[in-house]
N, C-alpha and C. Protein backbone atom coordinates (compact mmCIF):
# COMPACT_ATOMS: atom_id res chain seq x y z
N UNK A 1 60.25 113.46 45.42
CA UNK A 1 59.75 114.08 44.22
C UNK A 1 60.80 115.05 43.65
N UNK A 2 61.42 116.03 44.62
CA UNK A 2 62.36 116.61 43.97
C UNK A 2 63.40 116.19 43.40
N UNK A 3 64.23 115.13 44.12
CA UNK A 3 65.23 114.19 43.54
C UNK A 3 64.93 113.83 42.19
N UNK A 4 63.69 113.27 41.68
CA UNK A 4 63.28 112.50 40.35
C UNK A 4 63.54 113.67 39.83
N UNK A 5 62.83 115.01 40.01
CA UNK A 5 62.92 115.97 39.38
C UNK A 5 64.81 116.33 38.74
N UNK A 6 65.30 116.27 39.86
CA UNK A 6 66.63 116.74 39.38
C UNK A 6 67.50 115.31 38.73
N UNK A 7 67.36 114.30 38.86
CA UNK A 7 67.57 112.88 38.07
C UNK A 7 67.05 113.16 36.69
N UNK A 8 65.67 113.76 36.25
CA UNK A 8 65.31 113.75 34.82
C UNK A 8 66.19 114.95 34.32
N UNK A 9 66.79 116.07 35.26
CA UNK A 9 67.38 117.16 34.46
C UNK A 9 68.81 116.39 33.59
N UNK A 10 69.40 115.48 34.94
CA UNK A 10 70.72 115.17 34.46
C UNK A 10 70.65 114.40 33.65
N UNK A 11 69.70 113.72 33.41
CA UNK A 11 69.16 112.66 32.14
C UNK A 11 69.12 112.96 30.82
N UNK A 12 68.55 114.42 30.85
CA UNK A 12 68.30 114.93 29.84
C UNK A 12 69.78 114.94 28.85
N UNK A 13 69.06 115.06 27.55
CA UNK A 13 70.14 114.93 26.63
C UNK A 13 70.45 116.22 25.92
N UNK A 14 72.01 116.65 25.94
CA UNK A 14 72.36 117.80 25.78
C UNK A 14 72.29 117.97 24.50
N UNK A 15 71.83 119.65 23.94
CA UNK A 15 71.36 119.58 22.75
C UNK A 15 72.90 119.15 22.00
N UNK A 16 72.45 119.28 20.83
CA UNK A 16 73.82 119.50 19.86
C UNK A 16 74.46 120.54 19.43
N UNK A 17 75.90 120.29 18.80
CA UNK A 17 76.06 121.80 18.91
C UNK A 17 75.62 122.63 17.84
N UNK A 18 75.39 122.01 16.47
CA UNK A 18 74.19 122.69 16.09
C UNK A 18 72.64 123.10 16.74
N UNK A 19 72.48 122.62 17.53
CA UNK A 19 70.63 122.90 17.93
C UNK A 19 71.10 124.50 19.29
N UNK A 20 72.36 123.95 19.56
CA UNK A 20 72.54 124.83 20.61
C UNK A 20 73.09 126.18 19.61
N UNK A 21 73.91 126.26 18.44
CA UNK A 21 73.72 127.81 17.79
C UNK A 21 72.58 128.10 17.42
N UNK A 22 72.15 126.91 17.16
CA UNK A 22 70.93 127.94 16.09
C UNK A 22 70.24 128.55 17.44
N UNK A 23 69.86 128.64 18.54
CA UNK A 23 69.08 128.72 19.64
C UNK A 23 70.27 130.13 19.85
N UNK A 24 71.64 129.84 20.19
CA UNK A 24 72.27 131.15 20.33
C UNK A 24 71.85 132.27 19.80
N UNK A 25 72.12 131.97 18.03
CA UNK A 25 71.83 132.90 17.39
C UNK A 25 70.37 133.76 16.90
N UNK A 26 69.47 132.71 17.33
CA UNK A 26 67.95 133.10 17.26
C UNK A 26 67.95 134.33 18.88
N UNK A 27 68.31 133.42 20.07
CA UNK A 27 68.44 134.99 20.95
C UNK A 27 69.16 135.90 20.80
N UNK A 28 70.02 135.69 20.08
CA UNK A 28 71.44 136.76 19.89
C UNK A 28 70.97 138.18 19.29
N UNK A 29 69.70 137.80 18.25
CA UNK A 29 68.76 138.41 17.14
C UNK A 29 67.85 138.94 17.85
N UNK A 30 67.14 138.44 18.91
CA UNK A 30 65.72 138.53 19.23
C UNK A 30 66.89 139.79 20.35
N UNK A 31 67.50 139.46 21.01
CA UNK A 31 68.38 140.47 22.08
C UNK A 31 68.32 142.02 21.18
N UNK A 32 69.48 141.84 19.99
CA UNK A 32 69.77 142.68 19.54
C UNK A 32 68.02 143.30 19.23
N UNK A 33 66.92 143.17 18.36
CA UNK A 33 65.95 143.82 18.10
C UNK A 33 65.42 144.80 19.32
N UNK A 34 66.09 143.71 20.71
CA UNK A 34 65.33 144.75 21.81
C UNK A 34 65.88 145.85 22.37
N UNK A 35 67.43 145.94 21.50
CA UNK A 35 68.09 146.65 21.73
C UNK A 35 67.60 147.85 21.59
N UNK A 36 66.88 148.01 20.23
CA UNK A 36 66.64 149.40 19.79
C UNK A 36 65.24 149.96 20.45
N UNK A 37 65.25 149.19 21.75
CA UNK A 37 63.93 149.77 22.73
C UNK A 37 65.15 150.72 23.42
N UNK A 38 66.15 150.13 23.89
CA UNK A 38 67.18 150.74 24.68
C UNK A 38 67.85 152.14 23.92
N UNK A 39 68.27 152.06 22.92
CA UNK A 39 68.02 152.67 22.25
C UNK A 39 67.54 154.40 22.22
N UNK A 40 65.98 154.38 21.91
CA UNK A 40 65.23 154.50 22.33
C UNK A 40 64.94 155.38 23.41
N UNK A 41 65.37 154.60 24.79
CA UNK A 41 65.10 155.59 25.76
C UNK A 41 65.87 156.28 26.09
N UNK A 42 67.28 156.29 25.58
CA UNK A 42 68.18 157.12 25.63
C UNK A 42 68.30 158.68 25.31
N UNK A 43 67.53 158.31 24.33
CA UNK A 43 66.63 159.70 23.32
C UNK A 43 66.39 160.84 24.11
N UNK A 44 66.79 162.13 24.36
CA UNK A 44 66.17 162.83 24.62
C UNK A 44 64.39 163.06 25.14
N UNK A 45 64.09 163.31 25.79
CA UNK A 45 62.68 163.11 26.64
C UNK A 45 62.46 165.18 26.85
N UNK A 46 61.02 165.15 26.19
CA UNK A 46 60.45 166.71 27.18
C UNK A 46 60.49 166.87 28.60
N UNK A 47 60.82 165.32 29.14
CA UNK A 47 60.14 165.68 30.57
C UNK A 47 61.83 165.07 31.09
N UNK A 48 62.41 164.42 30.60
CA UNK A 48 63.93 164.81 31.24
C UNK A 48 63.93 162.50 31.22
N UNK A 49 64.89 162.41 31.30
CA UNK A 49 64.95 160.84 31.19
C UNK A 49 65.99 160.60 32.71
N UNK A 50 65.93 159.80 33.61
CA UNK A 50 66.66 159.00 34.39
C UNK A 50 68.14 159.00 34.00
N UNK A 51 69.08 159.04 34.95
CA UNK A 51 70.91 159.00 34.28
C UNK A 51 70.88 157.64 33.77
N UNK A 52 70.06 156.60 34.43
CA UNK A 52 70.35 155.23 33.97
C UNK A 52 69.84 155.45 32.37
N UNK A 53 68.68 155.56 32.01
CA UNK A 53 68.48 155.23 30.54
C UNK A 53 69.35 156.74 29.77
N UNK A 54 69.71 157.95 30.00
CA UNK A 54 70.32 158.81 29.55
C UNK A 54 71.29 158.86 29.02
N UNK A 55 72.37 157.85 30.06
CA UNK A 55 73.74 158.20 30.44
C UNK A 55 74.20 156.67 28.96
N UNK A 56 72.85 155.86 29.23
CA UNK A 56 73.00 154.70 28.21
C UNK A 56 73.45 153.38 28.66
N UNK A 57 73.29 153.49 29.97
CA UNK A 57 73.30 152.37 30.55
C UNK A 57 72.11 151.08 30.50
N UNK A 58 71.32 151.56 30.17
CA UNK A 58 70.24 150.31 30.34
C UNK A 58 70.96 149.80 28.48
N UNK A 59 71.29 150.59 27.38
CA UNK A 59 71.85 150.01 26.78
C UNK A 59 73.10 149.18 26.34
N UNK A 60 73.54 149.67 27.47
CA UNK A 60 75.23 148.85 27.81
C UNK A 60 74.76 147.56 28.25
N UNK A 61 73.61 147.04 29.14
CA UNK A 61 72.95 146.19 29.58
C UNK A 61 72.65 144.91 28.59
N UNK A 62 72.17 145.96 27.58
CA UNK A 62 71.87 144.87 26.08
C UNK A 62 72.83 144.75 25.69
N UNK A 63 73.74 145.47 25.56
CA UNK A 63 75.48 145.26 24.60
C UNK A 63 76.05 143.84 25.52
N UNK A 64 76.01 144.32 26.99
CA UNK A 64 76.56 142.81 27.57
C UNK A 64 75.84 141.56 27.11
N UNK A 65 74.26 141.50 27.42
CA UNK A 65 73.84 140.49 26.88
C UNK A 65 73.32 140.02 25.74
N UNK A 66 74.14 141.07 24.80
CA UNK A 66 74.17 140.49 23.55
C UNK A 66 75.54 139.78 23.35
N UNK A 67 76.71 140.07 23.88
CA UNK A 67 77.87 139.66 24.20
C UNK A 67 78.11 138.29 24.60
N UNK A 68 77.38 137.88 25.53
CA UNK A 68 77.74 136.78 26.23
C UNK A 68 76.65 136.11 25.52
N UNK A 69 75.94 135.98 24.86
CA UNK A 69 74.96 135.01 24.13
C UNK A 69 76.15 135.28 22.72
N UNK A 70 76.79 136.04 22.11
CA UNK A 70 77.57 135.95 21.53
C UNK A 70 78.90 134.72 21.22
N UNK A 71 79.16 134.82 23.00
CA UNK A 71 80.33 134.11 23.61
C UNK A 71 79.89 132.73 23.10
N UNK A 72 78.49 132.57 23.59
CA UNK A 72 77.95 131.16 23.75
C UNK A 72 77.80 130.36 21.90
N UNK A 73 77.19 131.02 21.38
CA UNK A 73 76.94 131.22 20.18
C UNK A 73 78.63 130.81 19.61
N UNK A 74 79.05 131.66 19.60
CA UNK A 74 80.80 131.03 19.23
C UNK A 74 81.38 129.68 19.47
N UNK A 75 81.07 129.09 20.93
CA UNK A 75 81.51 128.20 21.17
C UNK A 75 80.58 127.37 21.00
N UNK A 76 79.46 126.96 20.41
CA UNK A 76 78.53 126.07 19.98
C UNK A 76 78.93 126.53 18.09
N UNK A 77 79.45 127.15 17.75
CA UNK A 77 80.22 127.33 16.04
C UNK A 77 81.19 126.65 16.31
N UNK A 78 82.01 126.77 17.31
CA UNK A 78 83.84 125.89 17.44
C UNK A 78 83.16 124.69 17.41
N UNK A 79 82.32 124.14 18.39
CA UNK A 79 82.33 122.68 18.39
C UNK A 79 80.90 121.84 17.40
N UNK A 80 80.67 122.84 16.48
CA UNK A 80 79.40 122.47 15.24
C UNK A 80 80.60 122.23 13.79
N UNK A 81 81.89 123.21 13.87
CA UNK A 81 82.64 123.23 12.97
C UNK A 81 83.85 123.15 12.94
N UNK A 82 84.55 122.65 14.14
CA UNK A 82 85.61 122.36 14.46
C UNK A 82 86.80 122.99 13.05
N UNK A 83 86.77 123.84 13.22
CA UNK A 83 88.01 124.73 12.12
C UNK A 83 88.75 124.25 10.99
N UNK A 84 89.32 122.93 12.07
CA UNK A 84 90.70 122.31 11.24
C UNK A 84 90.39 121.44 10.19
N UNK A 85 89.12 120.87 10.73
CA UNK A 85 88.45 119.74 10.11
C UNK A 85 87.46 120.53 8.58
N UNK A 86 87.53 121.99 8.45
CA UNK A 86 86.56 122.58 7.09
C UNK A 86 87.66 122.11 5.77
N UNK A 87 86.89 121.66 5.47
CA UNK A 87 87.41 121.05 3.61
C UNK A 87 86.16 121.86 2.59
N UNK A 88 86.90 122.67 1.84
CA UNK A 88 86.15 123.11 0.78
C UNK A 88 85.72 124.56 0.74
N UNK A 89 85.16 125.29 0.22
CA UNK A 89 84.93 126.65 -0.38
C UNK A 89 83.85 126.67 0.70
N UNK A 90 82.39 125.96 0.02
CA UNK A 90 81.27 125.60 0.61
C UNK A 90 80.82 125.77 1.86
N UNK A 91 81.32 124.54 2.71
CA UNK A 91 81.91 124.43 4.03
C UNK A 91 82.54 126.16 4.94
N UNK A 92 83.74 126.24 4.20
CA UNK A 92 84.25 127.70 4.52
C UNK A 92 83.05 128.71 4.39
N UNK A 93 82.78 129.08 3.34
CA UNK A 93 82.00 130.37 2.86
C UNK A 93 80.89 129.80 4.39
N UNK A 94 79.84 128.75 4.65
CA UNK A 94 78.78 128.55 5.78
C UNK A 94 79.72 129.06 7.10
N UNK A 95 80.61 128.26 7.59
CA UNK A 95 80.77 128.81 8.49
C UNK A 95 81.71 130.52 8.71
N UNK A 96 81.99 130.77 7.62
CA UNK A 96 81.89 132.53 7.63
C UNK A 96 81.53 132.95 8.08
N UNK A 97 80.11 132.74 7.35
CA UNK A 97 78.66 133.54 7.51
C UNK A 97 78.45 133.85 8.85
N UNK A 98 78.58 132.55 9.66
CA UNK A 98 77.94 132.36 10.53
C UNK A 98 78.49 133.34 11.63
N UNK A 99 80.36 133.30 11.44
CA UNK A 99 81.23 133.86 12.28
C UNK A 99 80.43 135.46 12.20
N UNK A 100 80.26 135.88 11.02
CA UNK A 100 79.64 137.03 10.82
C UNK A 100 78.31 137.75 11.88
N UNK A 101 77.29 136.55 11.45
CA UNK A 101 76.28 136.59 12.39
C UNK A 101 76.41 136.85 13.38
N UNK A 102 77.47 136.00 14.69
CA UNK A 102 77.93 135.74 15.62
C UNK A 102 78.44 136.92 16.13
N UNK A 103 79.48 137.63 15.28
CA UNK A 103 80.51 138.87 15.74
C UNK A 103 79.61 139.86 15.74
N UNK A 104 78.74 140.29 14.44
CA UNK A 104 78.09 141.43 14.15
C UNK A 104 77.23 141.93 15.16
N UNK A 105 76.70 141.11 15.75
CA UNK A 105 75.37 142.30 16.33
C UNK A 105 75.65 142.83 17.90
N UNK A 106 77.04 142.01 18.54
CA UNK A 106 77.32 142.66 19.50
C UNK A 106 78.43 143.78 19.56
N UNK A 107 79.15 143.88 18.35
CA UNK A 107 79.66 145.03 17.84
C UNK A 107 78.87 145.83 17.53
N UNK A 108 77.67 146.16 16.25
CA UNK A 108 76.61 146.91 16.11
C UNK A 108 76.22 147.34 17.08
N UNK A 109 75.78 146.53 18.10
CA UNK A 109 74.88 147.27 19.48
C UNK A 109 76.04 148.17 20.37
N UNK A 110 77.27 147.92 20.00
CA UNK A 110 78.34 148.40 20.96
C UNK A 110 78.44 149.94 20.46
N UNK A 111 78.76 150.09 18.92
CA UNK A 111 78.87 151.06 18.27
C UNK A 111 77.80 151.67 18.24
N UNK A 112 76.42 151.34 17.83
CA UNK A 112 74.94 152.38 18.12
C UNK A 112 74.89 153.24 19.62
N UNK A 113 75.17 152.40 20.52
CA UNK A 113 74.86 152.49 21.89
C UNK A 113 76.03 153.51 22.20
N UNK A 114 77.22 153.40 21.63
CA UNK A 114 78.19 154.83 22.18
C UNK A 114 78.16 155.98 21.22
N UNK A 115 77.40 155.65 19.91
CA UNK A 115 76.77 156.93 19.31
C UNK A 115 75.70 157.53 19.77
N UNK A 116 74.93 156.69 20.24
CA UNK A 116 72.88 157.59 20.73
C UNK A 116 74.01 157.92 22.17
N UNK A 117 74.62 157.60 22.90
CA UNK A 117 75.16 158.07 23.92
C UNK A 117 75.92 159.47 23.73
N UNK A 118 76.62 159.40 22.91
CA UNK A 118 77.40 161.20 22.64
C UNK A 118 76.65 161.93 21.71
N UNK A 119 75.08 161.92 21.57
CA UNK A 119 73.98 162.80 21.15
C UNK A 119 73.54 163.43 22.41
């Protein structure tokens, strides 16, 4: 039974590399929103906060794994748009965007997270 089990994994058909950004970038988003829980607890507290959420580590936590879903996200853009192969304005201006999407929110979370940190 387990064998079949691991026979249907390798069976399975790997997404594309469009199905696999858009999935990057949908967690990349959903990551970053939970960021600003992290955020958050960094905040000053009446009753005193832990060095881990203080010091801003539980938000360095989200910065990494907004990072590496970043990473992933990039390399499902290289092989959705292969660079060399963009002809046109159109074409260019989409995958911009996308580079944008991609870069932005693990920079954002990098830069928030070492500002609520030197408050």
């Amino acid at each position: 039974m387990m064998l079949a089990f691991l026979v249907s994994i390798v069976d399975a058909q790997t997404p594309s590399p469009q199905e696999s950004l858009s999935s990057a970038l949908t967690i990349e988003g959903l990551l970053f929103a939970a960021f600003a829980f992290a955020v958050r607890f960094s905040e000053p507290s009446p009753k005193g906060r832990s060095a881990f959420f203080a010091q801003g580590w539980f938000g360095w936590l989200f910065v990494l794994a907004i990072t590496a879903t970043a990473v992933s996200a990039g390399a499902s853009w290289w092989a959705a748009y292969e660079p060399t192969s963009l002809t046109g304005v159109n074409l260019w201006l989409r995958a911009g965007g996308l580079v944008l999407g991609i870069v932005g929110p693990p920079v954002f979370a990098a830069i928030i997270n070492w500002q609520a940190k030197r408050q």
